[in-house]
C-alpha atoms as a PDB file:
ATOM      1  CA  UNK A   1      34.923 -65.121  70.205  1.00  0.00           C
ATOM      2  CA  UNK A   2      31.221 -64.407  71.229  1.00  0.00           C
ATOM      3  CA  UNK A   3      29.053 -67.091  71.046  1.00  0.00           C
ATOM      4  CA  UNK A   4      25.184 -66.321  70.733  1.00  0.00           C
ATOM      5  CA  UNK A   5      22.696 -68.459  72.730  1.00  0.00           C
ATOM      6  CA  UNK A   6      18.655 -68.197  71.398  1.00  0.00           C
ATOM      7  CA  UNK A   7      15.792 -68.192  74.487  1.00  0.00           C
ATOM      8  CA  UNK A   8      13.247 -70.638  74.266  1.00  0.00           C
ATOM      9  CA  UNK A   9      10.607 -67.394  74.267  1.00  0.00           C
ATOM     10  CA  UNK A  10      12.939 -65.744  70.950  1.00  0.00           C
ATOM     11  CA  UNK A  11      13.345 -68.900  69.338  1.00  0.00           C
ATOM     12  CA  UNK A  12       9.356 -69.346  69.608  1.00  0.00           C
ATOM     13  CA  UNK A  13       8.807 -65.389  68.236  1.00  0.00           C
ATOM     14  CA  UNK A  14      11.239 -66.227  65.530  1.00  0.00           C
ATOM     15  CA  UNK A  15       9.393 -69.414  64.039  1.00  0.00           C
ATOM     16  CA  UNK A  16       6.128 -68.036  64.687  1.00  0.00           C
ATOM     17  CA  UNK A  17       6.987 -65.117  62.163  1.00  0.00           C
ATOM     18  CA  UNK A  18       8.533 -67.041  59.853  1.00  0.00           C
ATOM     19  CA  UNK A  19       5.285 -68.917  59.493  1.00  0.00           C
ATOM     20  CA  UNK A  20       2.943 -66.525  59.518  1.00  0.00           C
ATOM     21  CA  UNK A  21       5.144 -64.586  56.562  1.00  0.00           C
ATOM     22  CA  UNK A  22       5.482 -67.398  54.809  1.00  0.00           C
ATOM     23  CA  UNK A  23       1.892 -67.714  54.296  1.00  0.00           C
ATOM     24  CA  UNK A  24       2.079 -64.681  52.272  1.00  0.00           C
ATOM     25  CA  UNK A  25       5.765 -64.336  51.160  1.00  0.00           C
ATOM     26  CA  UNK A  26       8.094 -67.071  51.252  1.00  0.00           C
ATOM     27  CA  UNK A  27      10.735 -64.759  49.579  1.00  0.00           C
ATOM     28  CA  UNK A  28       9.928 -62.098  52.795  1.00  0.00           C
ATOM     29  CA  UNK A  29      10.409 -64.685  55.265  1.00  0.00           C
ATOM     30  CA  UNK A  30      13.516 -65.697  53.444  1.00  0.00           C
ATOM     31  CA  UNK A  31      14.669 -62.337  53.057  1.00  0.00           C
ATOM     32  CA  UNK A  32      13.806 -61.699  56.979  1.00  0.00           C
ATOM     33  CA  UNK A  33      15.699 -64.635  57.766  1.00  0.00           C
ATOM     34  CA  UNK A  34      18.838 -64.259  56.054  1.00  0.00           C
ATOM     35  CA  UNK A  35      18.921 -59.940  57.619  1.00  0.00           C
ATOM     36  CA  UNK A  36      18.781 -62.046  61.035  1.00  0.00           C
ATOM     37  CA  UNK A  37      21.321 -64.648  60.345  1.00  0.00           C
ATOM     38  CA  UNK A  38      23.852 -61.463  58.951  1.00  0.00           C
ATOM     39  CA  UNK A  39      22.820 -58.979  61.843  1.00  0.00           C
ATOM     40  CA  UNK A  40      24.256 -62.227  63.979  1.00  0.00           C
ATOM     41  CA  UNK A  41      27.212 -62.727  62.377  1.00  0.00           C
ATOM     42  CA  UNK A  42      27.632 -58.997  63.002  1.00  0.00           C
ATOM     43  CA  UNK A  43      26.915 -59.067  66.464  1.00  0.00           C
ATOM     44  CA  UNK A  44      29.527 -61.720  67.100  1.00  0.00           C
ATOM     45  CA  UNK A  45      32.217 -59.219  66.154  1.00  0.00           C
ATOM     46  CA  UNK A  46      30.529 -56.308  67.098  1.00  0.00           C
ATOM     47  CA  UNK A  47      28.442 -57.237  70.358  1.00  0.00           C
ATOM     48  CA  UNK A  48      27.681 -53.731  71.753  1.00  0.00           C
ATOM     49  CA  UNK A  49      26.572 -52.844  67.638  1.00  0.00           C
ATOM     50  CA  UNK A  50      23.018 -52.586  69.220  1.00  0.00           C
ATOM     51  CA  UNK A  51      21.436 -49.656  70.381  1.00  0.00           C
ATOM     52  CA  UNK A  52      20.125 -49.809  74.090  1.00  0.00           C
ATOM     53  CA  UNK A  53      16.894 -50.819  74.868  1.00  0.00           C
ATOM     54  CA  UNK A  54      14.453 -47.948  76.067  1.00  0.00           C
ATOM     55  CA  UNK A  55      12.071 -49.831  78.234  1.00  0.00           C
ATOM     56  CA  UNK A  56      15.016 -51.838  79.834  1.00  0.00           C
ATOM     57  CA  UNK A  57      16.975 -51.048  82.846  1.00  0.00           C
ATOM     58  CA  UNK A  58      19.500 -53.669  82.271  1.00  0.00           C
ATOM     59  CA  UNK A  59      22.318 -51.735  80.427  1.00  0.00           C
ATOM     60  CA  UNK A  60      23.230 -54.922  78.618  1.00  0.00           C
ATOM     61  CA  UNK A  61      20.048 -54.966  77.227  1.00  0.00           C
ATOM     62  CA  UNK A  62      19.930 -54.135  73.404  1.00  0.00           C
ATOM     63  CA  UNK A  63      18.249 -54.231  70.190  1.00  0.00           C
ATOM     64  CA  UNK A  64      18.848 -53.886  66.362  1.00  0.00           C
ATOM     65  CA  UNK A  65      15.938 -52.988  63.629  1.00  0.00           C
ATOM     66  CA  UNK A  66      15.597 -55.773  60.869  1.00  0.00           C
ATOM     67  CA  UNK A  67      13.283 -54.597  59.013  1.00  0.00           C
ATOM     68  CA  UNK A  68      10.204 -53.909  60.847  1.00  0.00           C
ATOM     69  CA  UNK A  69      11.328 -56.299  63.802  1.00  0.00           C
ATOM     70  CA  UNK A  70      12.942 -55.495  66.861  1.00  0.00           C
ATOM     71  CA  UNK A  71      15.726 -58.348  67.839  1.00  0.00           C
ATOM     72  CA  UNK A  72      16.647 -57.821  71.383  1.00  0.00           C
ATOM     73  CA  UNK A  73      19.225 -58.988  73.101  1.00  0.00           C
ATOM     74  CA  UNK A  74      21.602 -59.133  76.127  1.00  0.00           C
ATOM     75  CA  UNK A  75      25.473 -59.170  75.940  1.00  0.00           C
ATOM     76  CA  UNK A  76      26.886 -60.552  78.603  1.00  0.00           C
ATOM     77  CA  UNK A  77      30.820 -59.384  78.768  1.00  0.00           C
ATOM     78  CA  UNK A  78      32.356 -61.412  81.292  1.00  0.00           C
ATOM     79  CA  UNK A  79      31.366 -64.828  79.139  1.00  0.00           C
ATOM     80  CA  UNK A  80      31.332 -63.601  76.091  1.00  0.00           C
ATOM     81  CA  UNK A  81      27.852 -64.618  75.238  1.00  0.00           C
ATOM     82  CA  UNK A  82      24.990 -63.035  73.164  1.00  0.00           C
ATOM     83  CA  UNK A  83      21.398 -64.040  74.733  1.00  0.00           C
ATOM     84  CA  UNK A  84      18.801 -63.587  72.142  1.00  0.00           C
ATOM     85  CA  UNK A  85      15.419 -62.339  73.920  1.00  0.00           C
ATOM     86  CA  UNK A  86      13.107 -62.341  71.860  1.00  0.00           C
ATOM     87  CA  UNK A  87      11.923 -60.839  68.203  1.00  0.00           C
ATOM     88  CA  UNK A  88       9.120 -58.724  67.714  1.00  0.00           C
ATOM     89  CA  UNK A  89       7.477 -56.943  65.531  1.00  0.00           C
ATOM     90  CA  UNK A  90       8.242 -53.026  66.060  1.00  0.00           C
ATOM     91  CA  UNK A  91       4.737 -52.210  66.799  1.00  0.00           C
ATOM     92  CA  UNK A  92       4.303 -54.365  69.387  1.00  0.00           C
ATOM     93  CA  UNK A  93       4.453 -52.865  73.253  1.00  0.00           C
ATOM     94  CA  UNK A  94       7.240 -54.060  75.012  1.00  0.00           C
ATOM     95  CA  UNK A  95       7.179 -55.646  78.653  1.00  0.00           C
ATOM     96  CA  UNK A  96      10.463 -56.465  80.655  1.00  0.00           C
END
């Protein structure tokens, strides 16, 4: 089965908007947190579920939309891993 590793830099975007929508919606962030945790579950089944990333080269480079967030990530086949990237919001400019 897959197994899904977080980056220190995705890990970091995730807490940081957590807090901040906290602040002004605990039951957002909970909401938020819980689309994450089942878009995960999803990916471990369904790895390539994602749609590529635009501004990436990297063809294992993908993303799904939670919400107004962007979770990208890279599937790597031959270990059967998930790298989470990063999170961000879907306004944000992206820079690989």
């Amino acid at each position: 089965m897959v197994s899904i590793e977080w980056t220190q830099e995705a890990n970091f975007d995730f807490n940081e908007i957590l807090a901040y929508l906290s602040n002004a919606s605990p039951q957002y962030a909970h909401a938020l947190f819980e689309k994450v945790k089942d878009a995960l579950v999803n990916l471990k089944k369904f790895p390539k579920l994602g749609r590529k990333v635009p501004e990436s080269d990297n063809e294992n480079d993908r993303e799904l939309i939670i919400q107004k967030y962007r979770l990208i990530y890279r599937f790597v086949e031959d270990v059967d891993k998930i790298f989470v990237l990063m999170i961000i919001h879907g306004s944000r400019i992206l820079n690989f």
